[in-house]
PDB file of N, CA and C in Angstrom:
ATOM      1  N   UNK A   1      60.713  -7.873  12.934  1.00  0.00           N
ATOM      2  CA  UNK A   1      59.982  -6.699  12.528  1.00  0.00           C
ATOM      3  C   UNK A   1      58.891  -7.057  11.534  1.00  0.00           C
ATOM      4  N   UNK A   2      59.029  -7.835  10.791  1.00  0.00           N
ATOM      5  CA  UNK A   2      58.032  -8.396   9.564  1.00  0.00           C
ATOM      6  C   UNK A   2      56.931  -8.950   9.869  1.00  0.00           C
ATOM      7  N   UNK A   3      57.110  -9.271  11.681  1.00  0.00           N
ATOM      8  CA  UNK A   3      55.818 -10.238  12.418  1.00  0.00           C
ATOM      9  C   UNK A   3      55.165  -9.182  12.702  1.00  0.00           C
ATOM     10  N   UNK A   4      55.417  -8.058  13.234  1.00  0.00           N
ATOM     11  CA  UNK A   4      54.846  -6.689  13.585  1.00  0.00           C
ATOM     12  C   UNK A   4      53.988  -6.421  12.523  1.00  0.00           C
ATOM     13  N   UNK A   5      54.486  -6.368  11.404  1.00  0.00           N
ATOM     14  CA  UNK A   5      53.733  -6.172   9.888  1.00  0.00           C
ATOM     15  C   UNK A   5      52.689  -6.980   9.703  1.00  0.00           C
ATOM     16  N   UNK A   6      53.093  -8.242  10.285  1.00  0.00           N
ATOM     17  CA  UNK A   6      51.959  -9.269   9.695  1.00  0.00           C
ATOM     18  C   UNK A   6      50.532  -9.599  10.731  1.00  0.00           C
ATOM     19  N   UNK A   7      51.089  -8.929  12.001  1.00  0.00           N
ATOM     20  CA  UNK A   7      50.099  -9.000  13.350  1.00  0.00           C
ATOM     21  C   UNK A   7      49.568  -7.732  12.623  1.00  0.00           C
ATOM     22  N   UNK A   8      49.740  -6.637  12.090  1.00  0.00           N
ATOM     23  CA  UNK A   8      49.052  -5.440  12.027  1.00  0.00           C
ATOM     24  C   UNK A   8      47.878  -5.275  10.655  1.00  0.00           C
ATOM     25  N   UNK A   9      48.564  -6.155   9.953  1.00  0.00           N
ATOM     26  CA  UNK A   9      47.720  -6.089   8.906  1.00  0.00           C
ATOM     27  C   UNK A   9      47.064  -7.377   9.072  1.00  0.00           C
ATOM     28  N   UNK A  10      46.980  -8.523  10.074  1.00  0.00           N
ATOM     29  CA  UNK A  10      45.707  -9.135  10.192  1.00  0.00           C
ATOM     30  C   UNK A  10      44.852  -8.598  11.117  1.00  0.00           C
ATOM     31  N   UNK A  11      45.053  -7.712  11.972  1.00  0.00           N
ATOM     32  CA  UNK A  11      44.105  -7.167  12.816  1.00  0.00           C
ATOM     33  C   UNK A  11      43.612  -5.862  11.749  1.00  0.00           C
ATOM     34  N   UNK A  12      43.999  -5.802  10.708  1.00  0.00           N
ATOM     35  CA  UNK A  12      43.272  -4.756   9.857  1.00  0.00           C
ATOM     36  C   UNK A  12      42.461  -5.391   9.262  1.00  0.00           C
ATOM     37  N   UNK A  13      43.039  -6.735   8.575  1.00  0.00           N
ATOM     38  CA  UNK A  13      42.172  -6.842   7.701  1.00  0.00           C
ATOM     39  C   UNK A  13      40.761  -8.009   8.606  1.00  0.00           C
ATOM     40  N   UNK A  14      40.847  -8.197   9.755  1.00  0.00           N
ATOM     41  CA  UNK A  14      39.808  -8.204  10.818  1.00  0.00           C
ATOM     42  C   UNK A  14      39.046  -7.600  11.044  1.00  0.00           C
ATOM     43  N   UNK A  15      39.237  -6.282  11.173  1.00  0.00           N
ATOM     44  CA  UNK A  15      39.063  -4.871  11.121  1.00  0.00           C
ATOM     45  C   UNK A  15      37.984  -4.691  10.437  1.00  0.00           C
ATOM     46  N   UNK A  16      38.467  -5.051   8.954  1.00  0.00           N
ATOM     47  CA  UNK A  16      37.851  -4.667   8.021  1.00  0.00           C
ATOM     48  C   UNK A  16      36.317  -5.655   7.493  1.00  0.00           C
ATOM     49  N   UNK A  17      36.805  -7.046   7.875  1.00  0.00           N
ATOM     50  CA  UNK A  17      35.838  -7.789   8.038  1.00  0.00           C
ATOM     51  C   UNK A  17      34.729  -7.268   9.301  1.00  0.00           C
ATOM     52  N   UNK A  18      35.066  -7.073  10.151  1.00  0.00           N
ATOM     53  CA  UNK A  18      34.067  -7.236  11.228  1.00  0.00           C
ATOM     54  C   UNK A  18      32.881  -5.314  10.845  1.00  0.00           C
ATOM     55  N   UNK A  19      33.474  -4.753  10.022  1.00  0.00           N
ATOM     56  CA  UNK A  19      32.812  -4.013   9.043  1.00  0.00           C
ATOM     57  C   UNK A  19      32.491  -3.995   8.520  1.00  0.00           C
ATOM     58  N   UNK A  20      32.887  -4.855   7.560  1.00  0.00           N
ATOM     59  CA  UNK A  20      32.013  -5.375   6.693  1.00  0.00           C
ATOM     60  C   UNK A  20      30.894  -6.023   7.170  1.00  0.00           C
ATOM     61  N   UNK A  21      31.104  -7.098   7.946  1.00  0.00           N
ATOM     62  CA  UNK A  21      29.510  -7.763   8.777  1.00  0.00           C
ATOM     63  C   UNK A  21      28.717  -6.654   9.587  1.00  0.00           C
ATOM     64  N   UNK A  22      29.280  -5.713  10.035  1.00  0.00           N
ATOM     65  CA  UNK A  22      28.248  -4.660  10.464  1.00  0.00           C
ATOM     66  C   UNK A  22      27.738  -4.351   9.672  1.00  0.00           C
ATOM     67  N   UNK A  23      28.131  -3.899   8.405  1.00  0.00           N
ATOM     68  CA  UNK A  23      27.437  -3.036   7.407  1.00  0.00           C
ATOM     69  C   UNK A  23      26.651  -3.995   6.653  1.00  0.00           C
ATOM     70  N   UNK A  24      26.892  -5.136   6.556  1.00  0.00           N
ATOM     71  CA  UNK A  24      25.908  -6.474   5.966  1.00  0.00           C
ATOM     72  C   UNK A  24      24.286  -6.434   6.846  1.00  0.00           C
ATOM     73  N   UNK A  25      25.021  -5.888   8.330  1.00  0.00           N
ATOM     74  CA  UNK A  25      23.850  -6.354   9.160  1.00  0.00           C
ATOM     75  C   UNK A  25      22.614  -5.221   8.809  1.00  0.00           C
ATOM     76  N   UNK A  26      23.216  -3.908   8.822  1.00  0.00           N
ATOM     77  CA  UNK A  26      22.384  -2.748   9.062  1.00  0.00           C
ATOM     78  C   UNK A  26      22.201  -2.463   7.507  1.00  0.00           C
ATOM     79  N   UNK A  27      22.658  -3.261   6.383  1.00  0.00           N
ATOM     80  CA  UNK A  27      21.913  -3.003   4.958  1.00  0.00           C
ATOM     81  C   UNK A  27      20.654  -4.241   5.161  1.00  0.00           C
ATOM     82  N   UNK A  28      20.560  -5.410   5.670  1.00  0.00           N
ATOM     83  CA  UNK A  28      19.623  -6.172   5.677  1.00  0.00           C
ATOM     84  C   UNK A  28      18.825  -5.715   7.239  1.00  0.00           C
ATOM     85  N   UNK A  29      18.839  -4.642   8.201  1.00  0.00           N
ATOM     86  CA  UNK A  29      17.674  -4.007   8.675  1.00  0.00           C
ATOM     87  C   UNK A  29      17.490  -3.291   8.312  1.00  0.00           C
ATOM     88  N   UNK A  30      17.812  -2.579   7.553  1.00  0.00           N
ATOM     89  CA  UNK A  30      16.952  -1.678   6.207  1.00  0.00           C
ATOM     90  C   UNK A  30      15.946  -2.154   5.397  1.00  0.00           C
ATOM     91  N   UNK A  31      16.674  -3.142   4.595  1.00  0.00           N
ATOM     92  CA  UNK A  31      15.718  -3.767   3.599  1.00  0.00           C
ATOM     93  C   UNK A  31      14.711  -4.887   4.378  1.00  0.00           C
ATOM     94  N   UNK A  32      14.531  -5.207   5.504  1.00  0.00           N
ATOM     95  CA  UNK A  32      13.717  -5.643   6.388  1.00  0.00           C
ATOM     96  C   UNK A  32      12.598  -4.503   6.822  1.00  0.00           C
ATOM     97  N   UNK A  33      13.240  -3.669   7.186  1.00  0.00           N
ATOM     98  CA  UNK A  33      12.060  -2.459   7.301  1.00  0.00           C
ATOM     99  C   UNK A  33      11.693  -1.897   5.853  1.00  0.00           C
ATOM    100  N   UNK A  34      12.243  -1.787   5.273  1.00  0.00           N
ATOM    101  CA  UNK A  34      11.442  -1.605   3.613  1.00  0.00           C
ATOM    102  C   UNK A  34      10.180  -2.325   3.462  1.00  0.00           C
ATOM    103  N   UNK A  35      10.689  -3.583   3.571  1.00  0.00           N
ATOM    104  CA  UNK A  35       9.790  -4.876   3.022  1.00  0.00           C
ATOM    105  C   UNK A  35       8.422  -4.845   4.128  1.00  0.00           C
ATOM    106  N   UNK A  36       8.983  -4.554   5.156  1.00  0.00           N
ATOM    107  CA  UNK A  36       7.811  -3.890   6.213  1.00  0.00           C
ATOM    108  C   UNK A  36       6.808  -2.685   5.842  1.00  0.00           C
ATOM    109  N   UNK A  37       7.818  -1.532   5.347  1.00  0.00           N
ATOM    110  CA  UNK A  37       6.738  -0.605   5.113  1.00  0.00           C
ATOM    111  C   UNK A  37       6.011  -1.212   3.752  1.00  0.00           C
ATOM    112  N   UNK A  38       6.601  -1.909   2.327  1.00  0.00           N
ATOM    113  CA  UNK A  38       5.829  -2.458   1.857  1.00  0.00           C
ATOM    114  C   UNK A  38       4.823  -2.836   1.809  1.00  0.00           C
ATOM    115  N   UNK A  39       4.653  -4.002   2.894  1.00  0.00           N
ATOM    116  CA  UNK A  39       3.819  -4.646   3.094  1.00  0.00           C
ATOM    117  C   UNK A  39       2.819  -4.164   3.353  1.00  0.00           C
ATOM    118  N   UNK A  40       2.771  -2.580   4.805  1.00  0.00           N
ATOM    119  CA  UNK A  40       2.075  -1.661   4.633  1.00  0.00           C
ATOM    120  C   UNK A  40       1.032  -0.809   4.247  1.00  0.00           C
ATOM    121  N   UNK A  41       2.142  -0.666   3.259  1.00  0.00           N
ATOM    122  CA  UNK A  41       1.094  -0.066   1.948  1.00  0.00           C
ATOM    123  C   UNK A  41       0.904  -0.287   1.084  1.00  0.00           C
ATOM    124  N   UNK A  42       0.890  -1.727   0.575  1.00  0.00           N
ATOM    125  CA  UNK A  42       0.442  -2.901   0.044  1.00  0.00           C
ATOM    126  C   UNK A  42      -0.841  -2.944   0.842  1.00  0.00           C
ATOM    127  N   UNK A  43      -1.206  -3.305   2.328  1.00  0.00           N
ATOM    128  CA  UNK A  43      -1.877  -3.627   3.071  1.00  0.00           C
ATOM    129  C   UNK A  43      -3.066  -2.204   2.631  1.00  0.00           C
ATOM    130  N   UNK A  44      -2.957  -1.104   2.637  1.00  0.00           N
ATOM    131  CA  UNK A  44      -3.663   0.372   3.175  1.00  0.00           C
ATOM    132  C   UNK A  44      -4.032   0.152   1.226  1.00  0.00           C
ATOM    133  N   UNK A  45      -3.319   0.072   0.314  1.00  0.00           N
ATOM    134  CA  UNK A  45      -3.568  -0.051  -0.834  1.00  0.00           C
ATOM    135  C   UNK A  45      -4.614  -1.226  -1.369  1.00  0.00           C
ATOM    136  N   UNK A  46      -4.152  -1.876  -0.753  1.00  0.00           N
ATOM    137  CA  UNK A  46      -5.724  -3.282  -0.785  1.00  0.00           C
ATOM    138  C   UNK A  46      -7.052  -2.984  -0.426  1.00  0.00           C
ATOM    139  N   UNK A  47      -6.496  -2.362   0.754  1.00  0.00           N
ATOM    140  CA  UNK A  47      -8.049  -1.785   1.704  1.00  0.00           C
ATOM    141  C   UNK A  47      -9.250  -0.790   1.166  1.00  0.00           C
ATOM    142  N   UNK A  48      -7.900   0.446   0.284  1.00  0.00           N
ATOM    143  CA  UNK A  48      -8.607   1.289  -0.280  1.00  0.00           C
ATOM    144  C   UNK A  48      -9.662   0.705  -1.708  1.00  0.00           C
ATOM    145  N   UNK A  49      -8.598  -0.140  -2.414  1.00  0.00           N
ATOM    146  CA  UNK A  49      -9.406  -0.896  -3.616  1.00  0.00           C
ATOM    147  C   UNK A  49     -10.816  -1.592  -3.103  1.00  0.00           C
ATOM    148  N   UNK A  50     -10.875  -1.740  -1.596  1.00  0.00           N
ATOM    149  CA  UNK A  50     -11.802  -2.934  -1.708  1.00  0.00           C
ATOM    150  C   UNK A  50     -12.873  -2.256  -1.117  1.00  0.00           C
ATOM    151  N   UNK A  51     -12.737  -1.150  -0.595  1.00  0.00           N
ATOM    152  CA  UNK A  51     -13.664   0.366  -0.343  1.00  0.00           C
ATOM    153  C   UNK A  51     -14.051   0.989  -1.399  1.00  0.00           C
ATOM    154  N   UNK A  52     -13.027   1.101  -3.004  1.00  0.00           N
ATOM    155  CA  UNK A  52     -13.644   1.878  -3.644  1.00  0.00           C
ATOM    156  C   UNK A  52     -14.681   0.771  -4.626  1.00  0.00           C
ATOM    157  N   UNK A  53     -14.254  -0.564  -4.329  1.00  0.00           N
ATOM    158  CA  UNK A  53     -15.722  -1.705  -5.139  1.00  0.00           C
ATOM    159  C   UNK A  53     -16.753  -1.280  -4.378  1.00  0.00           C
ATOM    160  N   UNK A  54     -16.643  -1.589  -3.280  1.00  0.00           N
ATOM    161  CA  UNK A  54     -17.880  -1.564  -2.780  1.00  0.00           C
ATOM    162  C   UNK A  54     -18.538  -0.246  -2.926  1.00  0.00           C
ATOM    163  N   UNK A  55     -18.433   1.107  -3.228  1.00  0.00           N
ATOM    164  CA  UNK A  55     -18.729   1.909  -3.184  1.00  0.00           C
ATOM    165  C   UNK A  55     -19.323   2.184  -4.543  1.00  0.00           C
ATOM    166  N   UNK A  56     -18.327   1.664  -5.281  1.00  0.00           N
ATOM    167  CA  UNK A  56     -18.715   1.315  -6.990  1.00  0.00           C
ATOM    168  C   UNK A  56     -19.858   0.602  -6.796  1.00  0.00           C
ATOM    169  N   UNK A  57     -20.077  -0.496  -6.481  1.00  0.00           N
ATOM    170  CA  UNK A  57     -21.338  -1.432  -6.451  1.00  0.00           C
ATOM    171  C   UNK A  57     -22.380  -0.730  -6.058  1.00  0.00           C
ATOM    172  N   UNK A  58     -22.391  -0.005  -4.693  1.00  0.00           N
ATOM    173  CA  UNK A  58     -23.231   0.550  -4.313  1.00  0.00           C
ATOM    174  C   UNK A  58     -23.439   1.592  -5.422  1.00  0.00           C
ATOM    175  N   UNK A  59     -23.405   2.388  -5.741  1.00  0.00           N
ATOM    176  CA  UNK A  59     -23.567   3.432  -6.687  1.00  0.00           C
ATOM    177  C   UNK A  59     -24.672   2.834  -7.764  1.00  0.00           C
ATOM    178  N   UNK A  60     -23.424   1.876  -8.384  1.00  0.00           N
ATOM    179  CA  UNK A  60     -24.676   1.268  -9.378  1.00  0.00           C
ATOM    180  C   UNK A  60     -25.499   0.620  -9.015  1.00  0.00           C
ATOM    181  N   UNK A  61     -26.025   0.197  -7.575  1.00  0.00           N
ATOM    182  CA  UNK A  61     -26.901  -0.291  -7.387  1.00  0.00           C
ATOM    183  C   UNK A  61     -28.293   0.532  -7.523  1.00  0.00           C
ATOM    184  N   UNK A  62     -27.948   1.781  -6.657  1.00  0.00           N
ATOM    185  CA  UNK A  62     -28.722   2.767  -6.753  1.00  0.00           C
ATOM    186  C   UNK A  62     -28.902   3.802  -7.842  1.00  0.00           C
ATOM    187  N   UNK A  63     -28.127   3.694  -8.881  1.00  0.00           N
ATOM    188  CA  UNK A  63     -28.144   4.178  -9.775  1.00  0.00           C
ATOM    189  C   UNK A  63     -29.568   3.329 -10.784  1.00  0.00           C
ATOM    190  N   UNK A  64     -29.412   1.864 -10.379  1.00  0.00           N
ATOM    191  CA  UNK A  64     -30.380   0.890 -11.266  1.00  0.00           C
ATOM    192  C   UNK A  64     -31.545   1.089 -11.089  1.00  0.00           C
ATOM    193  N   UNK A  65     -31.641   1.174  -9.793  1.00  0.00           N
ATOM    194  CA  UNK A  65     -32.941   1.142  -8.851  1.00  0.00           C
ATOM    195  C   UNK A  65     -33.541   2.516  -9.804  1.00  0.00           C
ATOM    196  N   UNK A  66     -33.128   3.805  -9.376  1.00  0.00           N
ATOM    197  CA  UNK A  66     -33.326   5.019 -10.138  1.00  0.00           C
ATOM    198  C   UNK A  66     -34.000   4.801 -11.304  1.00  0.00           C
ATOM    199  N   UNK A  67     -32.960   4.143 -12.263  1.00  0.00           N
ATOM    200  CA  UNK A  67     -33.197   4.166 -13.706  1.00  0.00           C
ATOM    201  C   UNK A  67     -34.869   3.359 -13.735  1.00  0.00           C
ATOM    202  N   UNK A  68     -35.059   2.079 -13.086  1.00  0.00           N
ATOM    203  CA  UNK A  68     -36.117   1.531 -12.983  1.00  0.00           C
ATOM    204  C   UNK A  68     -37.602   2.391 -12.719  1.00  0.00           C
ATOM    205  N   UNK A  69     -37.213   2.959 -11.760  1.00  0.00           N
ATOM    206  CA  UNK A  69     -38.266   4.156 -11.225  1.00  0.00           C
ATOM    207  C   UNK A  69     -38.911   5.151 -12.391  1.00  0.00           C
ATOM    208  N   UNK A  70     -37.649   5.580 -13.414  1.00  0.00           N
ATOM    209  CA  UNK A  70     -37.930   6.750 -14.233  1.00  0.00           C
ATOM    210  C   UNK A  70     -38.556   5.760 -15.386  1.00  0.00           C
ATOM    211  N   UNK A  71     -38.666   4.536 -15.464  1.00  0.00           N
ATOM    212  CA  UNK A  71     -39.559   4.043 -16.356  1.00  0.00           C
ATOM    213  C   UNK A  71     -40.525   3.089 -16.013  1.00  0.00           C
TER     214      UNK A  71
END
């Protein structure tokens, strides 16, 4: 009877492992898609900075030009 016990609680605690590695798996495709959307909008956040220089530049470019004109 004690082998019954001991077959049951290694197929539990099998059990419990092979749950554990599921749940290992689907917390690291999470944080894989995190690091994805990151990257993202990291990516869309770069883009915008490098739209609002140039737009900056331009401004003061034409802003100089202006100032030159009025004197």
């Amino acid at each position: 009877m004690s082998k019954v016990g001991t077959i049951g609680s290694a197929a539990g605690t099998g059990v419990a492992a092979a749950a554990d590695v599921a749940a290992k798996g689907v917390g690291a495709a999470a944080f894989q898609h995190q690091i994805a959307e990151l990257t993202a909008v990291s990516a869309e956040a770069t883009a915008r900075s490098i739209e609002l220089r140039t737009v900056s530049t331009n401004l003061q470019t034409i802003k100089k030009a202006a100032d030159e004109r009025v004197q």
